[in-house]
C-alpha atoms as a PDB file:
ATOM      1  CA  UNK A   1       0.000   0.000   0.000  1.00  0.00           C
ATOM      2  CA  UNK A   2       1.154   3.610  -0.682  1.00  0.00           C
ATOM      3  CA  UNK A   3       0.099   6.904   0.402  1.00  0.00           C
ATOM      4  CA  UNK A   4       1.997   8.711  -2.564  1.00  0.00           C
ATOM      5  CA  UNK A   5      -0.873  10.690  -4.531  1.00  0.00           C
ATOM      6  CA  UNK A   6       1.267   9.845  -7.694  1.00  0.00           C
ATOM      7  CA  UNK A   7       2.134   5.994  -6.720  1.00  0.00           C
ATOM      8  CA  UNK A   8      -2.255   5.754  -6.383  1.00  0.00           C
ATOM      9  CA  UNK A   9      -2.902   7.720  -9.820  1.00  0.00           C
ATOM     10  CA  UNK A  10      -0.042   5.335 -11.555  1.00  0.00           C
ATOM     11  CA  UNK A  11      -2.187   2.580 -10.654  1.00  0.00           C
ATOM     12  CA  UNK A  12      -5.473   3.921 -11.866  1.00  0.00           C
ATOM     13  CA  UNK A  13      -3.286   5.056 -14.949  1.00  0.00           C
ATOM     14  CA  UNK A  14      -2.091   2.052 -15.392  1.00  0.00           C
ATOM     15  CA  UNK A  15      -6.058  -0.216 -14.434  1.00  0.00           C
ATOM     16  CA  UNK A  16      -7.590   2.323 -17.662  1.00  0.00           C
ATOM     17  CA  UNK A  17      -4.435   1.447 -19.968  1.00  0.00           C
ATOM     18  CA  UNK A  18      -4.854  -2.141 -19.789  1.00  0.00           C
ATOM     19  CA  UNK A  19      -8.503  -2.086 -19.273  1.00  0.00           C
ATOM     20  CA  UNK A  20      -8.288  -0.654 -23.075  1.00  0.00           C
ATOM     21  CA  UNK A  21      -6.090  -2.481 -24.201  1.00  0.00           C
ATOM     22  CA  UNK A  22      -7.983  -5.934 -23.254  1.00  0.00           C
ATOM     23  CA  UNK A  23      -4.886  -7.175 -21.203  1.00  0.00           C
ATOM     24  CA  UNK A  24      -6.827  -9.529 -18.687  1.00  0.00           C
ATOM     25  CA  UNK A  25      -3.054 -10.005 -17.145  1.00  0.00           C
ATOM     26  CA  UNK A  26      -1.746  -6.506 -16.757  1.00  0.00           C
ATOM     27  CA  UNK A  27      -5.730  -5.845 -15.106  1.00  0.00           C
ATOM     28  CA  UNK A  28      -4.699  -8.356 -12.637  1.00  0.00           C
ATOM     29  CA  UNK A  29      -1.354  -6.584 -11.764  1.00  0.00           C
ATOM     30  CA  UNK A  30      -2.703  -3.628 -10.389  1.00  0.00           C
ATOM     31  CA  UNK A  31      -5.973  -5.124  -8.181  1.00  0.00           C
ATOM     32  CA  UNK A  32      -5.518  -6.744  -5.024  1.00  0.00           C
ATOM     33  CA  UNK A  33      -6.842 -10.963  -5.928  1.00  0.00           C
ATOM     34  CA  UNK A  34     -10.538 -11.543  -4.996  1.00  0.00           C
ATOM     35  CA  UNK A  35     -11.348  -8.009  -5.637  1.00  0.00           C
ATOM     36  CA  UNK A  36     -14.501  -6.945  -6.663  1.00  0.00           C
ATOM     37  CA  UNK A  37     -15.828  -4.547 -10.163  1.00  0.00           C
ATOM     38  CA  UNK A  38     -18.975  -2.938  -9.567  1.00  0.00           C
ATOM     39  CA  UNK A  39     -20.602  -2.803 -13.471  1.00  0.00           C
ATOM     40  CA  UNK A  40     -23.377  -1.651 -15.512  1.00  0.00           C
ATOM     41  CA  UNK A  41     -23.162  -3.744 -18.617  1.00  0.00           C
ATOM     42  CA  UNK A  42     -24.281  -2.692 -22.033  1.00  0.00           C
ATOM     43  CA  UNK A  43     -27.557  -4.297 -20.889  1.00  0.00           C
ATOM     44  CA  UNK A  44     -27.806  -1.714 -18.647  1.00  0.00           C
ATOM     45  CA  UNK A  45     -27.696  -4.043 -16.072  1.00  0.00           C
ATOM     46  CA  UNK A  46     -26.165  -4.070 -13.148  1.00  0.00           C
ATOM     47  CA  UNK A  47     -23.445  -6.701 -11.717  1.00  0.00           C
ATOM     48  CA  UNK A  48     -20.758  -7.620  -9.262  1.00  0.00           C
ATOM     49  CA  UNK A  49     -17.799  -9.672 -10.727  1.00  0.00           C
ATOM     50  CA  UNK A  50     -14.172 -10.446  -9.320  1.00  0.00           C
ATOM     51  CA  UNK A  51     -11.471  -9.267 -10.759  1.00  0.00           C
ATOM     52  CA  UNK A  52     -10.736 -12.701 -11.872  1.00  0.00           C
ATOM     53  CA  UNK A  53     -13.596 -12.676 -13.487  1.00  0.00           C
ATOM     54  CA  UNK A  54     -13.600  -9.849 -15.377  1.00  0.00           C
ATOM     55  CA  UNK A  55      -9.480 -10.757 -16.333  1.00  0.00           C
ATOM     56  CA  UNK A  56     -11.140 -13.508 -17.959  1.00  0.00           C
ATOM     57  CA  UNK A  57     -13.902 -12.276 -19.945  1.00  0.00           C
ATOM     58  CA  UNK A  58     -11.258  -9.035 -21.126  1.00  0.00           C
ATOM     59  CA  UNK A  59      -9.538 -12.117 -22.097  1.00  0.00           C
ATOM     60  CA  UNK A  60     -12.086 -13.606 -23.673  1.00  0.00           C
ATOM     61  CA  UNK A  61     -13.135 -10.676 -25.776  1.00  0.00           C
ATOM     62  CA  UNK A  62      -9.408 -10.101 -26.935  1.00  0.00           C
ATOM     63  CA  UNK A  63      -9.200 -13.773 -28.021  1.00  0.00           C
ATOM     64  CA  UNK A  64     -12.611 -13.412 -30.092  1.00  0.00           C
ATOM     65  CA  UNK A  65     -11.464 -10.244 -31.587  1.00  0.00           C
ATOM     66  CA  UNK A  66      -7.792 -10.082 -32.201  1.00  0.00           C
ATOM     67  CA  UNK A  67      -7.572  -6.703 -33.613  1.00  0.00           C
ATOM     68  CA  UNK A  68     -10.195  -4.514 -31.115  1.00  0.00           C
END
């Protein structure tokens, strides 16, 4: 844990980078394990997922669509 403002803002950096760049693995580097998302899907519908989870399904999405 830090309490450097620009150690926490690196990590959030970092979370959006790989969050757009589909990287299920680099995701997983910056969350503590068993933590949890809080979403609104393009359903509109709400959901909790682990980070595992939504590693995988990044993953998943990545896989299915090389080139996103």
């Amino acid at each position: 844990m830090t309490n450097s403002r620009d150690d926490v803002l690196q990590i959030i950096e970092s979370f959006f980078r790989h969050q757009e760049a589909f990287d299920g693995k680099g995701i997983l580097s910056v969350w503590h394990s068993g933590g949890r998302m809080y979403l609104v899907g393009n359903n509109n519908e709400f959901r909790v997922v682990s980070i595992e989870e939504q590693s995988e399904h990044i993953n998943q999405v990545k896989d299915k669509v090389p080139d996103i």
